[in-house]
C-alpha atoms as a PDB file:
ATOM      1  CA  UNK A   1      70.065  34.426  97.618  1.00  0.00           C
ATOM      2  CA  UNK A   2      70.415  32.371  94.054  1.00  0.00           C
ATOM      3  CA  UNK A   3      66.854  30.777  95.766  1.00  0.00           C
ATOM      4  CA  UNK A   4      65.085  33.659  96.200  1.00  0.00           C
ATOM      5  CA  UNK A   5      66.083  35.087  92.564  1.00  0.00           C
ATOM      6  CA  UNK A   6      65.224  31.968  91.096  1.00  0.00           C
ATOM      7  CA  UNK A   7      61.626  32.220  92.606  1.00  0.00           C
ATOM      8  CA  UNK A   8      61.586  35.625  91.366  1.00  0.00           C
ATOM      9  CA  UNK A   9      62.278  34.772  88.034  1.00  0.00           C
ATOM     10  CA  UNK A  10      59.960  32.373  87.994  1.00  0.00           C
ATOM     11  CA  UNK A  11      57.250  34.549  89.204  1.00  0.00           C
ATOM     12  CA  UNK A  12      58.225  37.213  86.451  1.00  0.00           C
ATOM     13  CA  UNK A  13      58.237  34.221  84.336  1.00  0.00           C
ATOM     14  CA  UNK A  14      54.736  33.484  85.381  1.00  0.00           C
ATOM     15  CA  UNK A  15      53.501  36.704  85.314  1.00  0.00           C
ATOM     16  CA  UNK A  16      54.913  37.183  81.910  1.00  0.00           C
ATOM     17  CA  UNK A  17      53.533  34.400  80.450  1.00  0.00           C
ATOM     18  CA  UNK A  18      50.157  34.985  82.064  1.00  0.00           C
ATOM     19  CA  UNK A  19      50.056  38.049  79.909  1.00  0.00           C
ATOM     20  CA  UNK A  20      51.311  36.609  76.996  1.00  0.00           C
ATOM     21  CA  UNK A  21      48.835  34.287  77.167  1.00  0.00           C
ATOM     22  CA  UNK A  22      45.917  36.654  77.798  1.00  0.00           C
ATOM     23  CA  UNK A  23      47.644  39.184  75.436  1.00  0.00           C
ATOM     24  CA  UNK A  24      47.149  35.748  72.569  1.00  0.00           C
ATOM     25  CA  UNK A  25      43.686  34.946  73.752  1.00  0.00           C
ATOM     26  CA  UNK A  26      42.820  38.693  72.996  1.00  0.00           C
ATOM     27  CA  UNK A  27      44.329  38.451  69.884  1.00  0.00           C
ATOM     28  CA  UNK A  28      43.147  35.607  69.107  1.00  0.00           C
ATOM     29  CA  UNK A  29      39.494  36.726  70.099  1.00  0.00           C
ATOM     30  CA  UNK A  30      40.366  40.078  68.258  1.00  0.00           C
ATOM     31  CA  UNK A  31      41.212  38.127  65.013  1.00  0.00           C
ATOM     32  CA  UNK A  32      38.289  36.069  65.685  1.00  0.00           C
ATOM     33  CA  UNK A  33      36.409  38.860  66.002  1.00  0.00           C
ATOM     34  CA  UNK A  34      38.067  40.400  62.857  1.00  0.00           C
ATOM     35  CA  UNK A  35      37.501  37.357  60.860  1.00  0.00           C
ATOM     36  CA  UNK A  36      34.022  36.871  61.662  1.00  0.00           C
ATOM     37  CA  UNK A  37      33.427  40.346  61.070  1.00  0.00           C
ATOM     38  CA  UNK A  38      35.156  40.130  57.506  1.00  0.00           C
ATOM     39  CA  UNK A  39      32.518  36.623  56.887  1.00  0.00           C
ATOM     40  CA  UNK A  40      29.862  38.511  58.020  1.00  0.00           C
ATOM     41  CA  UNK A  41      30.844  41.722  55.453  1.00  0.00           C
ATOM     42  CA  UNK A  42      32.116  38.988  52.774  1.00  0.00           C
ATOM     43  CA  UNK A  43      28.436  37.423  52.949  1.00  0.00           C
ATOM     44  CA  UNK A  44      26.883  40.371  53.455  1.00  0.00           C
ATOM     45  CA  UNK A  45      28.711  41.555  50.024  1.00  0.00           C
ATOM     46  CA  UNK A  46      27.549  38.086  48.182  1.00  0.00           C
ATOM     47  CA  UNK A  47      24.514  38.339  49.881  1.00  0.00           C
ATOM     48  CA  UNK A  48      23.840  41.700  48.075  1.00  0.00           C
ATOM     49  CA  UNK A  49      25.758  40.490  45.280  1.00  0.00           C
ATOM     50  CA  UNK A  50      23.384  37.539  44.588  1.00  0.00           C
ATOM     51  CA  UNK A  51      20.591  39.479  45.056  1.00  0.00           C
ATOM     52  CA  UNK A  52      21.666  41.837  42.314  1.00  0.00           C
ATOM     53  CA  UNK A  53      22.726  39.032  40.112  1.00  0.00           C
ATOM     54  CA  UNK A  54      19.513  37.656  40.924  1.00  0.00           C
ATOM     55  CA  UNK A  55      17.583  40.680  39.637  1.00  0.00           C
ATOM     56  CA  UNK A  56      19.757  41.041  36.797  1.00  0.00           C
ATOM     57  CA  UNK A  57      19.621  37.327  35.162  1.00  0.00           C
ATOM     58  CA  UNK A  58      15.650  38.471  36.061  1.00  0.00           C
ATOM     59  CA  UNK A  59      16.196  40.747  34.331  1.00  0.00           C
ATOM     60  CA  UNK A  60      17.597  39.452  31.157  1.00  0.00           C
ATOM     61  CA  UNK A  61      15.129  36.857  31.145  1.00  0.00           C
ATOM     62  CA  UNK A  62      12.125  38.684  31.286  1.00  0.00           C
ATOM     63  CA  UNK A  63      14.237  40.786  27.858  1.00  0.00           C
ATOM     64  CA  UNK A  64      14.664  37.188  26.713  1.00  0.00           C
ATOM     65  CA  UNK A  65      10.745  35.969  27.007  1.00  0.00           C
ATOM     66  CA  UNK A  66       9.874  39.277  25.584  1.00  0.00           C
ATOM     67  CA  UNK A  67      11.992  38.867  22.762  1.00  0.00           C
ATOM     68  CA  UNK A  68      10.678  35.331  22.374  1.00  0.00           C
ATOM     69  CA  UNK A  69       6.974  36.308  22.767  1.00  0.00           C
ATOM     70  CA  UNK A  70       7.545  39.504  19.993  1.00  0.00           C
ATOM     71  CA  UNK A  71       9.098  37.244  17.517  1.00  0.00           C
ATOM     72  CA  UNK A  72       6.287  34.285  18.186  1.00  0.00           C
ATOM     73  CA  UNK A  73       4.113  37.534  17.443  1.00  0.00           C
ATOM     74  CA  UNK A  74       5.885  38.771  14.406  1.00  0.00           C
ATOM     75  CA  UNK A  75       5.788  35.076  13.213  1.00  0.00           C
ATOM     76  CA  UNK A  76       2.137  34.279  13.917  1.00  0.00           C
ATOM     77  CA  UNK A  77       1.321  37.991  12.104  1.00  0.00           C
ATOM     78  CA  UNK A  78       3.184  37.049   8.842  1.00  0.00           C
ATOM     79  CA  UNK A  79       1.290  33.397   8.743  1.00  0.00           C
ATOM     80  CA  UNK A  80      -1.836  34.897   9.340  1.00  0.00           C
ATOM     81  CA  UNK A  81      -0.797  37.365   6.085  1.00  0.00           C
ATOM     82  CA  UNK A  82       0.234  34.226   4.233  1.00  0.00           C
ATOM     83  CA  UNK A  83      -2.833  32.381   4.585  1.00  0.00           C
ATOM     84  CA  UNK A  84      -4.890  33.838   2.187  1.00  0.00           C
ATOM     85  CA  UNK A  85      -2.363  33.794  -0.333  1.00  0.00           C
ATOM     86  CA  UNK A  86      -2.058  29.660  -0.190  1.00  0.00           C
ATOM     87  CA  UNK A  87      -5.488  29.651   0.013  1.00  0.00           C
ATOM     88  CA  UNK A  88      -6.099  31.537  -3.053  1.00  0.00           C
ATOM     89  CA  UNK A  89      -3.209  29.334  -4.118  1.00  0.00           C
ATOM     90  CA  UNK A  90      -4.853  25.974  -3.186  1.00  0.00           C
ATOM     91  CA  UNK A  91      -7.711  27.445  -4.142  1.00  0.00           C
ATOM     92  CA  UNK A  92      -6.432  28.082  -7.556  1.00  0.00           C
ATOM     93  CA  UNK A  93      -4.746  24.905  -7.979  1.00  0.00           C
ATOM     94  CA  UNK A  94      -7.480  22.636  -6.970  1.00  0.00           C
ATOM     95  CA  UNK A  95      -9.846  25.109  -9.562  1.00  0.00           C
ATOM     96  CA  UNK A  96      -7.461  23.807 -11.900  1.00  0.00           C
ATOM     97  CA  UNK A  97      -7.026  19.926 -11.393  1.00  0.00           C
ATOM     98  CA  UNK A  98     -10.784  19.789 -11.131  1.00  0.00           C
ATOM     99  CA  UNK A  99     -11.195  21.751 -14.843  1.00  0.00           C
ATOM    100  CA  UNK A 100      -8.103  19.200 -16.202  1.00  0.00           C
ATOM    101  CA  UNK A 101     -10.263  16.418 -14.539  1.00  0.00           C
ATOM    102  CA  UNK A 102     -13.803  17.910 -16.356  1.00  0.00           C
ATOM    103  CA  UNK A 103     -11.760  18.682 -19.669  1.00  0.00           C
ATOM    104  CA  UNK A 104     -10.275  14.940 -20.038  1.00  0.00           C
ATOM    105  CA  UNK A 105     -13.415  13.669 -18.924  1.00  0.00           C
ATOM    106  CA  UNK A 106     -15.281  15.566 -21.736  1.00  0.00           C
ATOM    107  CA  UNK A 107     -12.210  14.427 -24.000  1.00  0.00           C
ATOM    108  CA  UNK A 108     -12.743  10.760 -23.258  1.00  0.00           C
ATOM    109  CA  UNK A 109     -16.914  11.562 -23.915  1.00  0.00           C
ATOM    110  CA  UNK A 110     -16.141  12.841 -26.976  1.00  0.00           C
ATOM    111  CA  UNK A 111     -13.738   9.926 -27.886  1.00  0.00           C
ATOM    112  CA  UNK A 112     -16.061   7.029 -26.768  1.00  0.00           C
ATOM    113  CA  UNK A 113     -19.078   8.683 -28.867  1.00  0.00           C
ATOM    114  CA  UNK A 114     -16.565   8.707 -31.683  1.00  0.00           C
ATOM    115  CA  UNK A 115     -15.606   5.079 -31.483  1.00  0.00           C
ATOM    116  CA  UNK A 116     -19.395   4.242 -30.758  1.00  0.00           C
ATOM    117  CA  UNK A 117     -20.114   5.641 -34.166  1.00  0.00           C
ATOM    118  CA  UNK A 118     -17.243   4.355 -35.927  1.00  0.00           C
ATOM    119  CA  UNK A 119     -18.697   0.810 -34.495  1.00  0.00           C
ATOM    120  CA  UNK A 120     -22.224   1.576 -35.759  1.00  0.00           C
ATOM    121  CA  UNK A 121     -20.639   2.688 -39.257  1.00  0.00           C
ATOM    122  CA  UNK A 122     -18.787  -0.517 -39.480  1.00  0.00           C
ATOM    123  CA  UNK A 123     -21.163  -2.633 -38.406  1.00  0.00           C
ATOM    124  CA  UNK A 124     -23.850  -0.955 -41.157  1.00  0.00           C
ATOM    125  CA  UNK A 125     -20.932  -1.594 -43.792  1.00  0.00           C
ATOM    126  CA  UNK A 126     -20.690  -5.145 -42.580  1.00  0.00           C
ATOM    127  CA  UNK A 127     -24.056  -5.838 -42.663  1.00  0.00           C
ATOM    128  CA  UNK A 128     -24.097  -4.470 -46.199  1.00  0.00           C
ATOM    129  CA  UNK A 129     -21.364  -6.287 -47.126  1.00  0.00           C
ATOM    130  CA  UNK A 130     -22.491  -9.361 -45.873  1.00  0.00           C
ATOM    131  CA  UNK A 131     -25.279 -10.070 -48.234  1.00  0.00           C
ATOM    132  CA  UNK A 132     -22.647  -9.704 -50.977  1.00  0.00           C
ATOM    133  CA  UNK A 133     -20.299 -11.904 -49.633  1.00  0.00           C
ATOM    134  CA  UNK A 134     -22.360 -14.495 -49.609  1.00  0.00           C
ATOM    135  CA  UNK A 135     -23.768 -14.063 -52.926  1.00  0.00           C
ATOM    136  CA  UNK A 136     -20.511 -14.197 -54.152  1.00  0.00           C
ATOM    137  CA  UNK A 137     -19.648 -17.714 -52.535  1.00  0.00           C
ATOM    138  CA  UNK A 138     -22.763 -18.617 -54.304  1.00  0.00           C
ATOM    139  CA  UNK A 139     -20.957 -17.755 -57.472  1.00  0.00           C
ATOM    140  CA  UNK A 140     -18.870 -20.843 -58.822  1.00  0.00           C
ATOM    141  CA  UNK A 141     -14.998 -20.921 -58.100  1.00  0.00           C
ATOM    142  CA  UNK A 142     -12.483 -20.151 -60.557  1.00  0.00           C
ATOM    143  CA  UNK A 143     -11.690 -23.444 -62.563  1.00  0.00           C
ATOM    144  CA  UNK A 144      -8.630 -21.979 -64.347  1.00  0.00           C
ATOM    145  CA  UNK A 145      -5.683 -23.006 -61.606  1.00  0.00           C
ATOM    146  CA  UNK A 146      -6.160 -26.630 -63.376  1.00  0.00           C
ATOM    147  CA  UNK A 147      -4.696 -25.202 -66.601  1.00  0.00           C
ATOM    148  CA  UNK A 148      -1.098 -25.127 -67.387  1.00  0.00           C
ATOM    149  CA  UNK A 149      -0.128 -21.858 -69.403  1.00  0.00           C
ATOM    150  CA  UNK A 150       3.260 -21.725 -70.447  1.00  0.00           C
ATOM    151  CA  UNK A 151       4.834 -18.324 -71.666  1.00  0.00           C
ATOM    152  CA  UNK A 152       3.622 -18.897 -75.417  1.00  0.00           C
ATOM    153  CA  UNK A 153       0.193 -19.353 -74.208  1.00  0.00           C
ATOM    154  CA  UNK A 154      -0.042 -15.907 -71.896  1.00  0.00           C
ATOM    155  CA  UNK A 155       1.496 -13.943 -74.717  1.00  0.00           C
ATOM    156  CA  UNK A 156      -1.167 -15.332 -76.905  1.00  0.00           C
ATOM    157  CA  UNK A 157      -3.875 -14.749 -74.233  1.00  0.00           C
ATOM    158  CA  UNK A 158      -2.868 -10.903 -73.884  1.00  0.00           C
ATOM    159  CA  UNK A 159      -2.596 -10.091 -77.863  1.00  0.00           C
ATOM    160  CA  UNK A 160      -6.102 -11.569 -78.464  1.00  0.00           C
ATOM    161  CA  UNK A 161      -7.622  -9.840 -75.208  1.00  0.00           C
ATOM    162  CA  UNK A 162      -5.921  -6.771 -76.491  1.00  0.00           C
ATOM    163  CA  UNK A 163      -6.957  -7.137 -80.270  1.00  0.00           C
ATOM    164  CA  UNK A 164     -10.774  -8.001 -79.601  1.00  0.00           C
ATOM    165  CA  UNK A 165     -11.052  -6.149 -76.359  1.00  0.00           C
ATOM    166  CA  UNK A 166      -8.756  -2.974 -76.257  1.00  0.00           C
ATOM    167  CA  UNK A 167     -11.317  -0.479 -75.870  1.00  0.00           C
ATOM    168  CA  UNK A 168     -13.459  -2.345 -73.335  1.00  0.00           C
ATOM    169  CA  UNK A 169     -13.570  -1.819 -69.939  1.00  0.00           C
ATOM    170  CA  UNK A 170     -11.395  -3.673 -67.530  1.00  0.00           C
ATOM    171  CA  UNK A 171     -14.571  -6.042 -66.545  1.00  0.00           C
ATOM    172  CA  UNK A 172     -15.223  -6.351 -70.627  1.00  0.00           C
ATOM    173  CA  UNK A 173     -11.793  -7.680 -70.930  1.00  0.00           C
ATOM    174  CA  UNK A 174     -11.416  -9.993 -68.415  1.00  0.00           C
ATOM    175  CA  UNK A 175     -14.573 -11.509 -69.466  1.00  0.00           C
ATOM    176  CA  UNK A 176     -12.958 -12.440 -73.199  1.00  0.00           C
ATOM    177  CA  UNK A 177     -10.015 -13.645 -71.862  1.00  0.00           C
ATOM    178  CA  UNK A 178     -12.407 -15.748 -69.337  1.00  0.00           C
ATOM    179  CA  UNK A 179     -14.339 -17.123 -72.987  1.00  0.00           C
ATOM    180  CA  UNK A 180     -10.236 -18.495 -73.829  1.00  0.00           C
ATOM    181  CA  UNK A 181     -10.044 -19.806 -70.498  1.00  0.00           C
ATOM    182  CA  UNK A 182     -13.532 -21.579 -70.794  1.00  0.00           C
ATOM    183  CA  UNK A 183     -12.994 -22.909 -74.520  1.00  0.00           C
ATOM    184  CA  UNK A 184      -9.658 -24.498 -72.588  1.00  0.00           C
ATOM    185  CA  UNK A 185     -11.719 -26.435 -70.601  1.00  0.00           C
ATOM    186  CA  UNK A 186     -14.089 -27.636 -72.640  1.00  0.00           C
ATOM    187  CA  UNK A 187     -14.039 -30.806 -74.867  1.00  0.00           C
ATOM    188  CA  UNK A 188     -15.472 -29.311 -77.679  1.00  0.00           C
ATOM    189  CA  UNK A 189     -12.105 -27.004 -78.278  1.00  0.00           C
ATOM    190  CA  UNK A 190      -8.357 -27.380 -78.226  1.00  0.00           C
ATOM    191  CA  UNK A 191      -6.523 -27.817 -74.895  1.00  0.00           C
ATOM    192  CA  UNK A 192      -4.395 -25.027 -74.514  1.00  0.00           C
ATOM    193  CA  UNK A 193      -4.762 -21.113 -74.697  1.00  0.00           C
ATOM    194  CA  UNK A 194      -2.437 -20.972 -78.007  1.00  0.00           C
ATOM    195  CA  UNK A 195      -4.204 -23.628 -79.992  1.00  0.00           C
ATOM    196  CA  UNK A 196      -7.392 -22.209 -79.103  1.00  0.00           C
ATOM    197  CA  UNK A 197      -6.662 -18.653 -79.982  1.00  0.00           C
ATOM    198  CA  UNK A 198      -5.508 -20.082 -83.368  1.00  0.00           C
ATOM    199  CA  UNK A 199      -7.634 -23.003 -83.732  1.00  0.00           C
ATOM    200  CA  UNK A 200     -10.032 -22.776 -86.708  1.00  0.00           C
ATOM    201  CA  UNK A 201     -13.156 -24.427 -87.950  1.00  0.00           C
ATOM    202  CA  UNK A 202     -14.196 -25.049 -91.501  1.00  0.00           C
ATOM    203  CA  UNK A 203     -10.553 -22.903 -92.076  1.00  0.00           C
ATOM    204  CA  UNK A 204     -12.051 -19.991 -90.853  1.00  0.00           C
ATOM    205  CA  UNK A 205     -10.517 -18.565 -87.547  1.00  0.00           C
ATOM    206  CA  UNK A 206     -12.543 -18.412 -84.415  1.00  0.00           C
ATOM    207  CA  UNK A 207     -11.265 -15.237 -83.959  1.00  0.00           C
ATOM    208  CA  UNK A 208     -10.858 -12.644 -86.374  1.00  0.00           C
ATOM    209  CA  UNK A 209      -7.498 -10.809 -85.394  1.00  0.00           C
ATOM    210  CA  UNK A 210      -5.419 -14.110 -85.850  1.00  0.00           C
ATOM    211  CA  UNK A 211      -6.338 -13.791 -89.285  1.00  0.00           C
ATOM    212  CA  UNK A 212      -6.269  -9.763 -90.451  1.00  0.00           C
ATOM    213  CA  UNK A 213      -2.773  -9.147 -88.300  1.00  0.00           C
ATOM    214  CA  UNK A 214      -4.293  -7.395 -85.775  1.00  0.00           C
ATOM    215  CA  UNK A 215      -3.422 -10.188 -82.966  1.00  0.00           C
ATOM    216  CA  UNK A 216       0.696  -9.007 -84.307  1.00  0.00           C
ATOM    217  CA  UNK A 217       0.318  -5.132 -84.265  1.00  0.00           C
ATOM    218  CA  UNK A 218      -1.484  -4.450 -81.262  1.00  0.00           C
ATOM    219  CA  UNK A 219       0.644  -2.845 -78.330  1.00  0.00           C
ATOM    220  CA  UNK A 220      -0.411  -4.630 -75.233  1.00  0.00           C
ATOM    221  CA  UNK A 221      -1.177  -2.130 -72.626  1.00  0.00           C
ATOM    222  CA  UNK A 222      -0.985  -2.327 -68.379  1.00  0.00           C
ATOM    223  CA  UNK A 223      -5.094  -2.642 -67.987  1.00  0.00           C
ATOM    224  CA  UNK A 224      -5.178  -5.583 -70.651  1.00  0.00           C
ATOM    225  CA  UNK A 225      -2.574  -7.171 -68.324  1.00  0.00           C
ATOM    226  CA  UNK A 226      -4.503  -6.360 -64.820  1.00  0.00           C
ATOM    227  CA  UNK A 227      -7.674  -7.906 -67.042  1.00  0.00           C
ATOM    228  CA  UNK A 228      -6.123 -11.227 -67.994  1.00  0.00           C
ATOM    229  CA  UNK A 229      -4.247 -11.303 -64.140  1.00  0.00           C
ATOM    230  CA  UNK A 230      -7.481 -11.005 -63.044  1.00  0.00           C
ATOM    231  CA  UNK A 231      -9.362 -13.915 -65.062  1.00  0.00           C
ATOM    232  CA  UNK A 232      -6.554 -16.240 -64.580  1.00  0.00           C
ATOM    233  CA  UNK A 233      -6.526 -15.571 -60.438  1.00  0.00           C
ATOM    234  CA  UNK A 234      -9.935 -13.954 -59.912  1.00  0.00           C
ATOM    235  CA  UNK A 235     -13.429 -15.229 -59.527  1.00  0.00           C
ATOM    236  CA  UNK A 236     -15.536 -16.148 -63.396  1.00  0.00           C
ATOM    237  CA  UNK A 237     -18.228 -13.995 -63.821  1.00  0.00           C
ATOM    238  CA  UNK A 238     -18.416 -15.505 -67.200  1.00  0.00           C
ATOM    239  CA  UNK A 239     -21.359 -17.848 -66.631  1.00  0.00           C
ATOM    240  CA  UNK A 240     -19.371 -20.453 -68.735  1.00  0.00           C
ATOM    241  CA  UNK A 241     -19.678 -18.472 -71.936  1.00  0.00           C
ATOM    242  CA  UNK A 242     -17.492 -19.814 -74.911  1.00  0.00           C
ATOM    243  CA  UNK A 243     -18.151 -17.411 -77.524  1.00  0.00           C
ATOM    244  CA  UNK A 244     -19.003 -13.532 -77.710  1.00  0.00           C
ATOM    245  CA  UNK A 245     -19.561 -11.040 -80.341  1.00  0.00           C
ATOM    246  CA  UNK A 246     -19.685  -7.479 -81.186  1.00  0.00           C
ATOM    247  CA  UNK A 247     -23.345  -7.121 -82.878  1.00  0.00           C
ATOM    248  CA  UNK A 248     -22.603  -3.809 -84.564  1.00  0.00           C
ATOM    249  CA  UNK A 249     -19.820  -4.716 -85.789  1.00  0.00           C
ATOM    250  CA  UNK A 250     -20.508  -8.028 -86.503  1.00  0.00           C
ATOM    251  CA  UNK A 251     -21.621 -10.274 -90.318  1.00  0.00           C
ATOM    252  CA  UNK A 252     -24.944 -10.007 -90.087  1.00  0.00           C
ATOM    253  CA  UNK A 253     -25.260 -13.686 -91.523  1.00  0.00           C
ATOM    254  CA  UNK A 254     -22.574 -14.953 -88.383  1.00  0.00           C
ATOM    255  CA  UNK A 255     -25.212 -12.813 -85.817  1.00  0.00           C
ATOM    256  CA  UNK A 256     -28.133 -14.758 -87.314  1.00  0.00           C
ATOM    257  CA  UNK A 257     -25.841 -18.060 -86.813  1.00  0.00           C
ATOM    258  CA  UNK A 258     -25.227 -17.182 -83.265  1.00  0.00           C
ATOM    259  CA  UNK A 259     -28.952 -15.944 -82.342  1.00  0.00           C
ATOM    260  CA  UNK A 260     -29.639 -19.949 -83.972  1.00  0.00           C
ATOM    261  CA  UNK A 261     -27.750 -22.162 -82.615  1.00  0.00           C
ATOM    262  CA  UNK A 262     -26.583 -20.880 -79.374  1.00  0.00           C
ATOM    263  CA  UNK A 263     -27.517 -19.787 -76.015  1.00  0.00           C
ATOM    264  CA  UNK A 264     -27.522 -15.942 -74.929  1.00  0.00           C
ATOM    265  CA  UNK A 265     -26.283 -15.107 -71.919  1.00  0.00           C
ATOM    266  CA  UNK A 266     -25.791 -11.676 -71.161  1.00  0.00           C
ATOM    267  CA  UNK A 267     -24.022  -8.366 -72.793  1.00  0.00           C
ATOM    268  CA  UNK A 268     -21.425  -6.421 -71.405  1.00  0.00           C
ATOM    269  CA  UNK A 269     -20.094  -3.420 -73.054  1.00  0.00           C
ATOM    270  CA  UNK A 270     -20.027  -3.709 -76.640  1.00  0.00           C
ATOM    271  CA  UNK A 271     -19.793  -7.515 -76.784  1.00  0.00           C
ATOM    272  CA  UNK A 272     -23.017  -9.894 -76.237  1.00  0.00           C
ATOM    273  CA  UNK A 273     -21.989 -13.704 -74.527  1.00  0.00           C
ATOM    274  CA  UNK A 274     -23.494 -16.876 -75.388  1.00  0.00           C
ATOM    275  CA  UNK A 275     -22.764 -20.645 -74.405  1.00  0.00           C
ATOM    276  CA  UNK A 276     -23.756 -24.023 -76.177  1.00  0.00           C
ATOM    277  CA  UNK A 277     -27.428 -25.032 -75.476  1.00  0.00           C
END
């Protein structure tokens, strides 16, 4: 009895489990089913998803390379307006550097043709000049640094320039004081400028003003003093003259003497030069 519901339980068992098991492998195959059916609608979805994605990036980028391609337009239109402005511009500006370049060019024409001339000027002047200079260095040296004048001496020298030459020109000056100078020198006359602007022969006075006051009263003036500067440092264009008179003014007996017994040299101004034979 136990035996035979023991094999029945076991067949109900069995049985039981036989449909449990089909009942699982239909479930299984269901959710299988289920599952593959939700892939196949989850791809489907991504699928169409994709596809729409797909058109819309597309999309966007055809917008985008429009965009690009309007502005590369827009961009290209305002060079193309800009180029004849820096043309005219470079245009204009290389007009200008190459008038600044003519201008300075003409400048530095104008300069050189200057300085050409000034060089021809100067070179006629020299050449003048020349010619003079070396007549000049034909002309003998001053001889007057030898002599020793002390401060009695010059004061002497510019009171008798002043007395016997006052209204001479500057050259008529400087040629008596060169005749006090000369006498200085020679043997034949004292040895210094005082002595021989008093020195007397046969006790009359070589020269007149030491004698009527003049040589005290005159007022030695700033030309007298250029004069005698000028004979004591300057060339002698004296010739070596040791006396000179004023013929109109002059004894007619002491003109005769002179004309007699000396050499004439040359007149200048109001006073006539002479020298020993």
């Amino acid at each position: 009895m136990i035996a035979a519901i023991q094999n029945l339980w076991k067949k109900i068992s069995r049985l039981f489990m036989d449909k449990c098991r089909r009942a699982y492998q239909s479930g299984a195959l269901l959710v299988s089913g289920i599952s593959v059916f939700i892939l196949v609608s989850l791809h489907a979805q991504e699928g169409v998803s994709a596809q729409k994605g797909n058109v819309a990036c597309s999309g966007i980028a055809k917008d985008v390379r429009m965009e690009q391609e309007r502005a590369a337009n827009i961009r290209m239109e305002q060079e193309e307006a800009a180029l004849p402005e820096q043309a005219e511009g470079l245009g204009g500006g290389f007009i200008s550097s190459c008038q600044q370049i003519l201008e300075k060019g003409e400048e530095g024409a104008r300069v050189a043709k200057q300085e050409q001339k000034r060089e021809r000027e100067v070179a006629a002047v020299s050449a003048s000049i020349k010619p003079m200079r070396n007549e000049m260095r034909q002309e003998p040296l001053n001889p007057y640094g030898e002599i020793a004048i002390t401060d009695q001496d010059y004061e002497a020298l510019l009171r008798i320039v002043q007395a016997e030459a006052g209204g001479e020109e500057p050259q008529g000056r400087t040629l008596v004081a060169e005749v006090i100078l000369n006498r200085v020198l020679a043997e034949q006359f004292a040895s210094s400028v005082y002595d021989v602007v008093f020195e007397r022969t046969g006790g009359s006075p070589q020269f007149a003003p030491t004698a009527d006051g003049r040589f005290y009263t005159v007022e030695v003036t700033p030309e007298t003093v250029e004069a005698v500067e000028q004979a004591i440092h300057g060339e002698d264009l004296s010739q070596g003259a040791l006396f000179f008179s004023a013929r109109s003014k002059a004894d007619k007996n002491d003109m005769a003497w002179f004309d007699r017994n000396l050499k004439w040299l040359f007149q200048y101004g109001g006073h006539e030069f002479y020298t020993l034979p």
